[in-house]
C-alpha atoms as a PDB file:
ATOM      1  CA  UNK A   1     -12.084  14.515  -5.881  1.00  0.00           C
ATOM      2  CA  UNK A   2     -10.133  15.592  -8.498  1.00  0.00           C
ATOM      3  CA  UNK A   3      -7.249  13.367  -9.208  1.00  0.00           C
ATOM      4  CA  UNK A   4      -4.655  16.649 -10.404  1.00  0.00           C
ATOM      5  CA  UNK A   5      -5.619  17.847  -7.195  1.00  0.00           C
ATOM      6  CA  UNK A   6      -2.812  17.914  -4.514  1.00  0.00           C
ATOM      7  CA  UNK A   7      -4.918  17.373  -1.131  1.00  0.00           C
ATOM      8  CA  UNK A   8      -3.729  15.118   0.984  1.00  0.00           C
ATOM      9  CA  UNK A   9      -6.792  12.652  -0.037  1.00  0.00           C
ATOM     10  CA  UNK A  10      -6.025  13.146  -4.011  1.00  0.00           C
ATOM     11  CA  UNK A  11      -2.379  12.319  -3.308  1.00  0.00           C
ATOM     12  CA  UNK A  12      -2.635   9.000  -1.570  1.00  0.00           C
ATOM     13  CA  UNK A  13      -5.612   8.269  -4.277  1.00  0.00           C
ATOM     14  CA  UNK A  14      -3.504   8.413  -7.068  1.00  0.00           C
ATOM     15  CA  UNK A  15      -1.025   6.065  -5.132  1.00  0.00           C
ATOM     16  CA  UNK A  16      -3.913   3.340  -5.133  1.00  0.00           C
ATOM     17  CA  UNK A  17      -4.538   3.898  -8.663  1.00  0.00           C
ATOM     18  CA  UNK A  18      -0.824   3.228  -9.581  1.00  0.00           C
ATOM     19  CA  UNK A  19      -0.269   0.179  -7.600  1.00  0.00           C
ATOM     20  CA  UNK A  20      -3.903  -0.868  -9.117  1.00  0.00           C
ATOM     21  CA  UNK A  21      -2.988  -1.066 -12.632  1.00  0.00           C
ATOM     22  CA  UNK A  22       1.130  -2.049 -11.978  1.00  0.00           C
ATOM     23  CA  UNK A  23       2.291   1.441 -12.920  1.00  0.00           C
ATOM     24  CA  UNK A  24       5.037   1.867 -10.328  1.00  0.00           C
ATOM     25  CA  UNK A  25       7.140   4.686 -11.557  1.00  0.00           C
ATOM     26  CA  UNK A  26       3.548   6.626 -10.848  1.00  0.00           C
ATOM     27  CA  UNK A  27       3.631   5.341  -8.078  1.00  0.00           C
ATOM     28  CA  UNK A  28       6.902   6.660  -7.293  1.00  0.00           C
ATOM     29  CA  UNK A  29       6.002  10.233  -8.087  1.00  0.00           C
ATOM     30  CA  UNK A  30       3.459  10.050  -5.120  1.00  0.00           C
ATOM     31  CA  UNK A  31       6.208   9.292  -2.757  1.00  0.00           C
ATOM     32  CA  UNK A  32       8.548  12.060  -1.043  1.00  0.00           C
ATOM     33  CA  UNK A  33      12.376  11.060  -1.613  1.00  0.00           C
ATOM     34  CA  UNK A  34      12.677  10.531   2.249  1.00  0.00           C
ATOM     35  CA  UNK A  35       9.370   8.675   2.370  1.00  0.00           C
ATOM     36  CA  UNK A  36       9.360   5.717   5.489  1.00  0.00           C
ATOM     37  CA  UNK A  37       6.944   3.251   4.742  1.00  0.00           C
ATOM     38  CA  UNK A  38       5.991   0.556   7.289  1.00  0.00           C
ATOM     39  CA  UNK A  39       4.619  -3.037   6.886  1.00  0.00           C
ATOM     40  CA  UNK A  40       3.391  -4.093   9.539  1.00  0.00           C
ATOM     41  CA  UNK A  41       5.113  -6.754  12.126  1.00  0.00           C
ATOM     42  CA  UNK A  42       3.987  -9.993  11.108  1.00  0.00           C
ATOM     43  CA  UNK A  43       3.486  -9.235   7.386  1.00  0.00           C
ATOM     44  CA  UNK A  44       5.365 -10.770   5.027  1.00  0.00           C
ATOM     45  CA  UNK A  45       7.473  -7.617   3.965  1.00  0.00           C
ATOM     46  CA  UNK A  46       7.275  -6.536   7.717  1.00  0.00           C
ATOM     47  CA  UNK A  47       9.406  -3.719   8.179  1.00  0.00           C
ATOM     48  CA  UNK A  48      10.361  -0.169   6.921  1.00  0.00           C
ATOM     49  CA  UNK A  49      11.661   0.820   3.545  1.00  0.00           C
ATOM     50  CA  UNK A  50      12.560   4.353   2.706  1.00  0.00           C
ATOM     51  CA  UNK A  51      13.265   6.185  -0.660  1.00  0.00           C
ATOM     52  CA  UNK A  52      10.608   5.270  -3.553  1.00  0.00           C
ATOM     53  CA  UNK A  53      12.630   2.793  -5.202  1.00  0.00           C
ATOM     54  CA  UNK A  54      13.110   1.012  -2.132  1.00  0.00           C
ATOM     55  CA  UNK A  55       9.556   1.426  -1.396  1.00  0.00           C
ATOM     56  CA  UNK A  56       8.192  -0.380  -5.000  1.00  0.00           C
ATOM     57  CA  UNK A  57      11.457  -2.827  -4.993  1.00  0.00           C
ATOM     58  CA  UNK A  58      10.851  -3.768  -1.387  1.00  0.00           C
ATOM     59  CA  UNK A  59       7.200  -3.990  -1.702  1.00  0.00           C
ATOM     60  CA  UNK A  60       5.457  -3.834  -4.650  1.00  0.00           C
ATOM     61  CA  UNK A  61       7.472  -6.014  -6.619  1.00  0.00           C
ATOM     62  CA  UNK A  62       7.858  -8.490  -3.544  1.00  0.00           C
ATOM     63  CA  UNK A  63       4.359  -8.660  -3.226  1.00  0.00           C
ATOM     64  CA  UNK A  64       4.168  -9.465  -7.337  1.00  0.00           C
ATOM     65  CA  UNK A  65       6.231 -12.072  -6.706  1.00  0.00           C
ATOM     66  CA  UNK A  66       4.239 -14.098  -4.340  1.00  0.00           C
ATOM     67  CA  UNK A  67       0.862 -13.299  -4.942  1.00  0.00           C
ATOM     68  CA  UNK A  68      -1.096 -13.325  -7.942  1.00  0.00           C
ATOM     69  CA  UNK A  69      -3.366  -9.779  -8.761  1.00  0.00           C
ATOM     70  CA  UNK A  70      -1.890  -8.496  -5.259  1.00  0.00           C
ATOM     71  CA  UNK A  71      -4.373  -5.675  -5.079  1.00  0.00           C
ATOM     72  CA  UNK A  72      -5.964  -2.860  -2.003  1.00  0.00           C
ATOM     73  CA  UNK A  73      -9.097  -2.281  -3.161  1.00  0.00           C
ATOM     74  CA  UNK A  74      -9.091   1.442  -1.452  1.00  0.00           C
ATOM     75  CA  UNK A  75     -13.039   2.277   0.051  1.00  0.00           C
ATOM     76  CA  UNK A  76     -13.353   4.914   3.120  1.00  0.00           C
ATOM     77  CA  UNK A  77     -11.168   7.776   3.015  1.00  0.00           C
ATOM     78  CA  UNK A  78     -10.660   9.676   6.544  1.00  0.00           C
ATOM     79  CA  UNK A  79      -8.555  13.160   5.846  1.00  0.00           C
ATOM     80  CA  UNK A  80      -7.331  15.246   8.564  1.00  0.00           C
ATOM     81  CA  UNK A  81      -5.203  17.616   7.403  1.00  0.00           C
ATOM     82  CA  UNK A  82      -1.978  15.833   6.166  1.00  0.00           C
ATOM     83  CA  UNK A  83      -3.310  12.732   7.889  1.00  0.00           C
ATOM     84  CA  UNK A  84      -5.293  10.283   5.673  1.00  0.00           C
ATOM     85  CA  UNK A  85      -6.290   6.632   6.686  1.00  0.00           C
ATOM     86  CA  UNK A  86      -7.512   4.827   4.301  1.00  0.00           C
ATOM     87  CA  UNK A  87      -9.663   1.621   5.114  1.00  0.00           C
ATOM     88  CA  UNK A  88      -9.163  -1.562   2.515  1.00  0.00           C
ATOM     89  CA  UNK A  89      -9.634  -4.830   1.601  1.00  0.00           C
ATOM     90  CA  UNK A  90      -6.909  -6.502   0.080  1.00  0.00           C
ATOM     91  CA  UNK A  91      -7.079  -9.351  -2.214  1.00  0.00           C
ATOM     92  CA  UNK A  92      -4.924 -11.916  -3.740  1.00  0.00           C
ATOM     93  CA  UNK A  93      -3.928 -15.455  -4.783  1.00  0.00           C
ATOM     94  CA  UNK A  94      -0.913 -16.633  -3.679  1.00  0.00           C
ATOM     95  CA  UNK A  95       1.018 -18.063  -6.333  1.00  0.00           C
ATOM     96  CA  UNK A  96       2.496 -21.451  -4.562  1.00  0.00           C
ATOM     97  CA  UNK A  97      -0.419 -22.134  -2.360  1.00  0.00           C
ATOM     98  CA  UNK A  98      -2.899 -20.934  -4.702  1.00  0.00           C
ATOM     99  CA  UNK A  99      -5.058 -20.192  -1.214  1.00  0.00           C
ATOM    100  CA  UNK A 100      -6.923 -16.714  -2.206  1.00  0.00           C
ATOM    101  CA  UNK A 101      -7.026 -13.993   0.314  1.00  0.00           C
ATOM    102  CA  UNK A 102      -9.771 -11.306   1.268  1.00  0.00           C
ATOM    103  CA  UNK A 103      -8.588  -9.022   4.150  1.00  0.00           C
ATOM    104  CA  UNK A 104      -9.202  -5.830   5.739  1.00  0.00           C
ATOM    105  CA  UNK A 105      -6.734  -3.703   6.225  1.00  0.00           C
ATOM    106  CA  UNK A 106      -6.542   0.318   7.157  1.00  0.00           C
ATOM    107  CA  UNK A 107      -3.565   2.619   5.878  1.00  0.00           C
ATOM    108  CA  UNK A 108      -2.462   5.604   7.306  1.00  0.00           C
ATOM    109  CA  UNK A 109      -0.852   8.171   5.681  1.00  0.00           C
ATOM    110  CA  UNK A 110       1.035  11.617   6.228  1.00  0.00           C
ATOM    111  CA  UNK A 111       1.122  13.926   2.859  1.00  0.00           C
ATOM    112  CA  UNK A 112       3.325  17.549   3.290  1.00  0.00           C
ATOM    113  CA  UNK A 113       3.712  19.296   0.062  1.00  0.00           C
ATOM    114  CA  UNK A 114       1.630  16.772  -2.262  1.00  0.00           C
ATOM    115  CA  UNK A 115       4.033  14.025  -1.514  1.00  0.00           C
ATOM    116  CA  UNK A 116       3.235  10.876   1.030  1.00  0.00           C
ATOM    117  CA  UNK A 117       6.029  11.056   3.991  1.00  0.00           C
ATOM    118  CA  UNK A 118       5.216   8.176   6.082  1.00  0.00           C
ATOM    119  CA  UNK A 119       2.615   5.185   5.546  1.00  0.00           C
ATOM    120  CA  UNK A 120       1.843   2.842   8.187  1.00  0.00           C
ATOM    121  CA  UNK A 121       0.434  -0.457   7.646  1.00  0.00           C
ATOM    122  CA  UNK A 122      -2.660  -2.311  10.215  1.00  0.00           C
ATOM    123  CA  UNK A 123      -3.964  -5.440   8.853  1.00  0.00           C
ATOM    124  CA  UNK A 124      -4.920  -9.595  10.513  1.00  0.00           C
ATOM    125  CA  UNK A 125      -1.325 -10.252   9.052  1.00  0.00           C
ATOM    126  CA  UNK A 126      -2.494 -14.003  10.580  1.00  0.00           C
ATOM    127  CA  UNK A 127      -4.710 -14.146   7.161  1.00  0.00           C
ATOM    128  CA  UNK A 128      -1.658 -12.765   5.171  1.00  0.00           C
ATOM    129  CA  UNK A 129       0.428 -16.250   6.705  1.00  0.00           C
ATOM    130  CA  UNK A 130      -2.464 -18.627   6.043  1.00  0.00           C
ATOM    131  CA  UNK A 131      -2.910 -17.853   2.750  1.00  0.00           C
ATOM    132  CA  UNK A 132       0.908 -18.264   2.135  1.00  0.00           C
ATOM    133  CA  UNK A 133       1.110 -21.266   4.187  1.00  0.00           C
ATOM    134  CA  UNK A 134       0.521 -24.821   2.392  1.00  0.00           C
END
């Protein structure tokens, strides 16, 4: 998969590759301006943030904050169409409790016109707490 490519796939790869290595304006340019992008309930960050700067300011630099080498380690690709679900592992170290974390998680994405819409977010958000919890 070519990462100039604009499948649905290639889009939402280069997304993981930005966050990856802390580039967040490229991550930016993956998202559409009226992007809605959900944490899920229970998360820390649970809730949805719209617009790519509210996306990486709500998220990404949240998550920076709090955890140490916050990262989704992106492994099994599902495309259908503009649909894309990703399935994960995310790890981390949280910066106060200094408890690591190793979760699974699976992403879902929507990509029209080689920009992600809408990302949904399904992962044991009761690991996310307990690694965040002295």
């Amino acid at each position: 998969m070519g990462l100039t490519e604009d499948t649905p796939a290639a889009v939402v790869r280069r997304q993981y590759l930005a966050s990856a290595a802390g580039d967040l304006a490229a991550l930016r340019e993956t998202l559409a301006p009226d992007v809605e992008w959900t944490e899920m309930a229970g998360f820390p960050l649970a809730g949805t943030y719209r617009t790519p700067d509210g996306v990486t300011s709500g998220v990404m630099e949240k998550l920076g904050q709090d955890w140490e080498n916050w990262t989704a380690h992106d492994d099994t690709y599902v495309a259908d169409g503009e649909n894309v679900v990703v399935l994960a592992r995310y790890t981390a170290t949280h910066k106060v409790t200094g408890k690591t974390l190793d979760v699974r998680v699976a992403h879902h994405f929507t990509v029209r016109g080689g920009l992600i819409v809408r990302f949904e977010q399904f992962t044991d958000t009761a690991l996310v707490r307990d690694a965040a919890t002295p």
